[in-house]
C-alpha atoms as a PDB file:
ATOM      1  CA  UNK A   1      46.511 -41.727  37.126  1.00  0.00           C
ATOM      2  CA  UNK A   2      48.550 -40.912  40.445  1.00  0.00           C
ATOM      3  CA  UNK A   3      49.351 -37.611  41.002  1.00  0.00           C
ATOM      4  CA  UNK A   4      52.543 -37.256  43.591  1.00  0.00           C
ATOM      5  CA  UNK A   5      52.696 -33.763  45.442  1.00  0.00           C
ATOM      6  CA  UNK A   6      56.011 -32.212  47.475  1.00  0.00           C
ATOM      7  CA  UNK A   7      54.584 -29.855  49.642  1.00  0.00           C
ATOM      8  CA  UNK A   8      57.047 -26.973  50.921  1.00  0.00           C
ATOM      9  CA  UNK A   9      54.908 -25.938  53.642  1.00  0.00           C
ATOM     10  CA  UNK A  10      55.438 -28.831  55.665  1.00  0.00           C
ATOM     11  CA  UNK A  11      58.939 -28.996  54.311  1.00  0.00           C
ATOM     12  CA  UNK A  12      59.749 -25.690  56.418  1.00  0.00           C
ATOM     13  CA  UNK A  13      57.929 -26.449  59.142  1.00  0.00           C
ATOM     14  CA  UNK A  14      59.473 -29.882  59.557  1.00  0.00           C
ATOM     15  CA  UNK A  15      62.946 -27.947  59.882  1.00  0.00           C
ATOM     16  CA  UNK A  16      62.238 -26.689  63.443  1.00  0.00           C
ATOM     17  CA  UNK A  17      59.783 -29.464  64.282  1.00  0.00           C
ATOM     18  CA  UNK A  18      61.145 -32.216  66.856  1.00  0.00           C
ATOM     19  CA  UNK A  19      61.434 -35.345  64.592  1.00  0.00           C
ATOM     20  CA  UNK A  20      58.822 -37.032  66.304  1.00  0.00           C
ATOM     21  CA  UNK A  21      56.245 -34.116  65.661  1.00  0.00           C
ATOM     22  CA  UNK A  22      57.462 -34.062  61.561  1.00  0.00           C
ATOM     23  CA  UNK A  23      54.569 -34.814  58.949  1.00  0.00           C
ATOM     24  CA  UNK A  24      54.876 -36.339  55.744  1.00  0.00           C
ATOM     25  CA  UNK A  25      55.441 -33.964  53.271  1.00  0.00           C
ATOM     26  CA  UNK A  26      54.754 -36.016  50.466  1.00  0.00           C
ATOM     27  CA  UNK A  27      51.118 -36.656  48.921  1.00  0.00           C
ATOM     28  CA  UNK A  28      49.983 -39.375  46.694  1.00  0.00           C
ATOM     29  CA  UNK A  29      46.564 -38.244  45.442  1.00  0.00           C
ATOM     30  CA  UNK A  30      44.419 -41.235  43.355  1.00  0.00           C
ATOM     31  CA  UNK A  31      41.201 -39.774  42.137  1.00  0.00           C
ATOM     32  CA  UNK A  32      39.689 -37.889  45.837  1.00  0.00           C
ATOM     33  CA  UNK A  33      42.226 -39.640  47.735  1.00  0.00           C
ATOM     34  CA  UNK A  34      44.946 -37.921  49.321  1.00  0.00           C
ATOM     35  CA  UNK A  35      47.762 -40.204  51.728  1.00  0.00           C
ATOM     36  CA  UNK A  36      50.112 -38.547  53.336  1.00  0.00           C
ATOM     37  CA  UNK A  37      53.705 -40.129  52.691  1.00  0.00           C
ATOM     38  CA  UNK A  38      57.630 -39.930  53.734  1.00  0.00           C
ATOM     39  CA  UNK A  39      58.621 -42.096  50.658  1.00  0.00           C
ATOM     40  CA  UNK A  40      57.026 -42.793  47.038  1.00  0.00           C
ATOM     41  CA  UNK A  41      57.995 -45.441  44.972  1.00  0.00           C
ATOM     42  CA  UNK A  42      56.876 -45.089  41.228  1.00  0.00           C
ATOM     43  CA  UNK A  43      55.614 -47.782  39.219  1.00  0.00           C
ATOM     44  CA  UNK A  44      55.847 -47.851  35.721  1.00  0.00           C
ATOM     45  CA  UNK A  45      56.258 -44.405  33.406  1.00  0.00           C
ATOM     46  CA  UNK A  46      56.089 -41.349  35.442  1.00  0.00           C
ATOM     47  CA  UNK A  47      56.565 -37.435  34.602  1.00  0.00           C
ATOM     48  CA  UNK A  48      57.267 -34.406  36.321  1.00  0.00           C
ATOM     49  CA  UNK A  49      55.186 -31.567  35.040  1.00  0.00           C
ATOM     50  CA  UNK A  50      55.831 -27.726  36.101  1.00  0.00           C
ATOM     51  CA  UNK A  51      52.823 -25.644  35.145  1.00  0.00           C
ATOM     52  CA  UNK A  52      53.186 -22.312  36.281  1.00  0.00           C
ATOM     53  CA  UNK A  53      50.250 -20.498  34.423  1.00  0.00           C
ATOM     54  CA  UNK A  54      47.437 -23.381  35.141  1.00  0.00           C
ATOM     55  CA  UNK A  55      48.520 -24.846  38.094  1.00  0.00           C
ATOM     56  CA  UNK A  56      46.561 -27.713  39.710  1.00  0.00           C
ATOM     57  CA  UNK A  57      42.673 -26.679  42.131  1.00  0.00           C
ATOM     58  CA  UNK A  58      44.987 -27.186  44.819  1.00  0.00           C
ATOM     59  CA  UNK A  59      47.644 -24.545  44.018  1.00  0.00           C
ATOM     60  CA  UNK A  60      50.670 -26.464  42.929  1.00  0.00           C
ATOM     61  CA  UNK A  61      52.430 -26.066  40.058  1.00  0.00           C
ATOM     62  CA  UNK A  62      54.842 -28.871  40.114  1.00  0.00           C
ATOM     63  CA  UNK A  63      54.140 -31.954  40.315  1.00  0.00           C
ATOM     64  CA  UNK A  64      54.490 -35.772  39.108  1.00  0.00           C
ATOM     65  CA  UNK A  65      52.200 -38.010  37.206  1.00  0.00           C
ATOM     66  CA  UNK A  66      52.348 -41.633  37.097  1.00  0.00           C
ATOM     67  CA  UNK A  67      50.568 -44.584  35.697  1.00  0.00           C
ATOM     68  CA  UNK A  68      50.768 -46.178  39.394  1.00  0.00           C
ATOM     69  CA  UNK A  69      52.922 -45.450  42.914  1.00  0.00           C
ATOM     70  CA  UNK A  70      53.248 -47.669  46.001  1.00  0.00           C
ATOM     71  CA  UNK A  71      53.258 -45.746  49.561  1.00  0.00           C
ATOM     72  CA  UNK A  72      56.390 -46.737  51.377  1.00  0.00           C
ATOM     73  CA  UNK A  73      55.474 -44.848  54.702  1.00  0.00           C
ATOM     74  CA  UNK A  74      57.306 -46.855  57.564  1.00  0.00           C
ATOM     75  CA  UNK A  75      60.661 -46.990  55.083  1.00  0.00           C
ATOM     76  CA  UNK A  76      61.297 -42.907  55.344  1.00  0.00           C
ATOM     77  CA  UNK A  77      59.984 -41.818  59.106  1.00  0.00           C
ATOM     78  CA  UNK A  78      62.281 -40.117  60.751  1.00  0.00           C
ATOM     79  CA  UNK A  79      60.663 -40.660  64.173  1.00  0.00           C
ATOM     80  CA  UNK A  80      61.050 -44.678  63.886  1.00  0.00           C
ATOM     81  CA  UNK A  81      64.336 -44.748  62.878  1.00  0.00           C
ATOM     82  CA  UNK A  82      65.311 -42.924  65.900  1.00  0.00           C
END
């Protein structure tokens, strides 16, 4: 299972950062891996889950599951399509 994270943190912070100082805000977490990415694609079935009363170690409490996801990090970076 792939777990897909959105994290707001870096969301805000990425609104005043110059784009070529923005991080990814997206995670794709496989097992104790953790790779930062601008774009997910999903592969195969996929579900969002919103858990507010057991969220996840990490603290979220939104986030998707799915059975597989390919990184697409070149495809959504702001700094290289400047």
């Amino acid at each position: 299972m792939v777990r897909v994270h959105v994290n707001q943190h870096v969301i805000r912070k990425n609104v005043s950062a110059a784009p070529a100082e923005r991080e990814p805000p997206l995670r794709v977490i496989r097992g104790r891996t953790s790779t930062p990415a601008w774009e997910v694609e999903l592969v195969g079935p996929a579900r969002v889950v919103y858990s507010p009363d057991r969220p996840l170690k990490c603290g979220a409490r939104v986030w998707i599951e799915a059975a597989d996801a390919v990184v697409l990090d070149d495809v959504a970076d702001p700094a290289k399509a400047a």
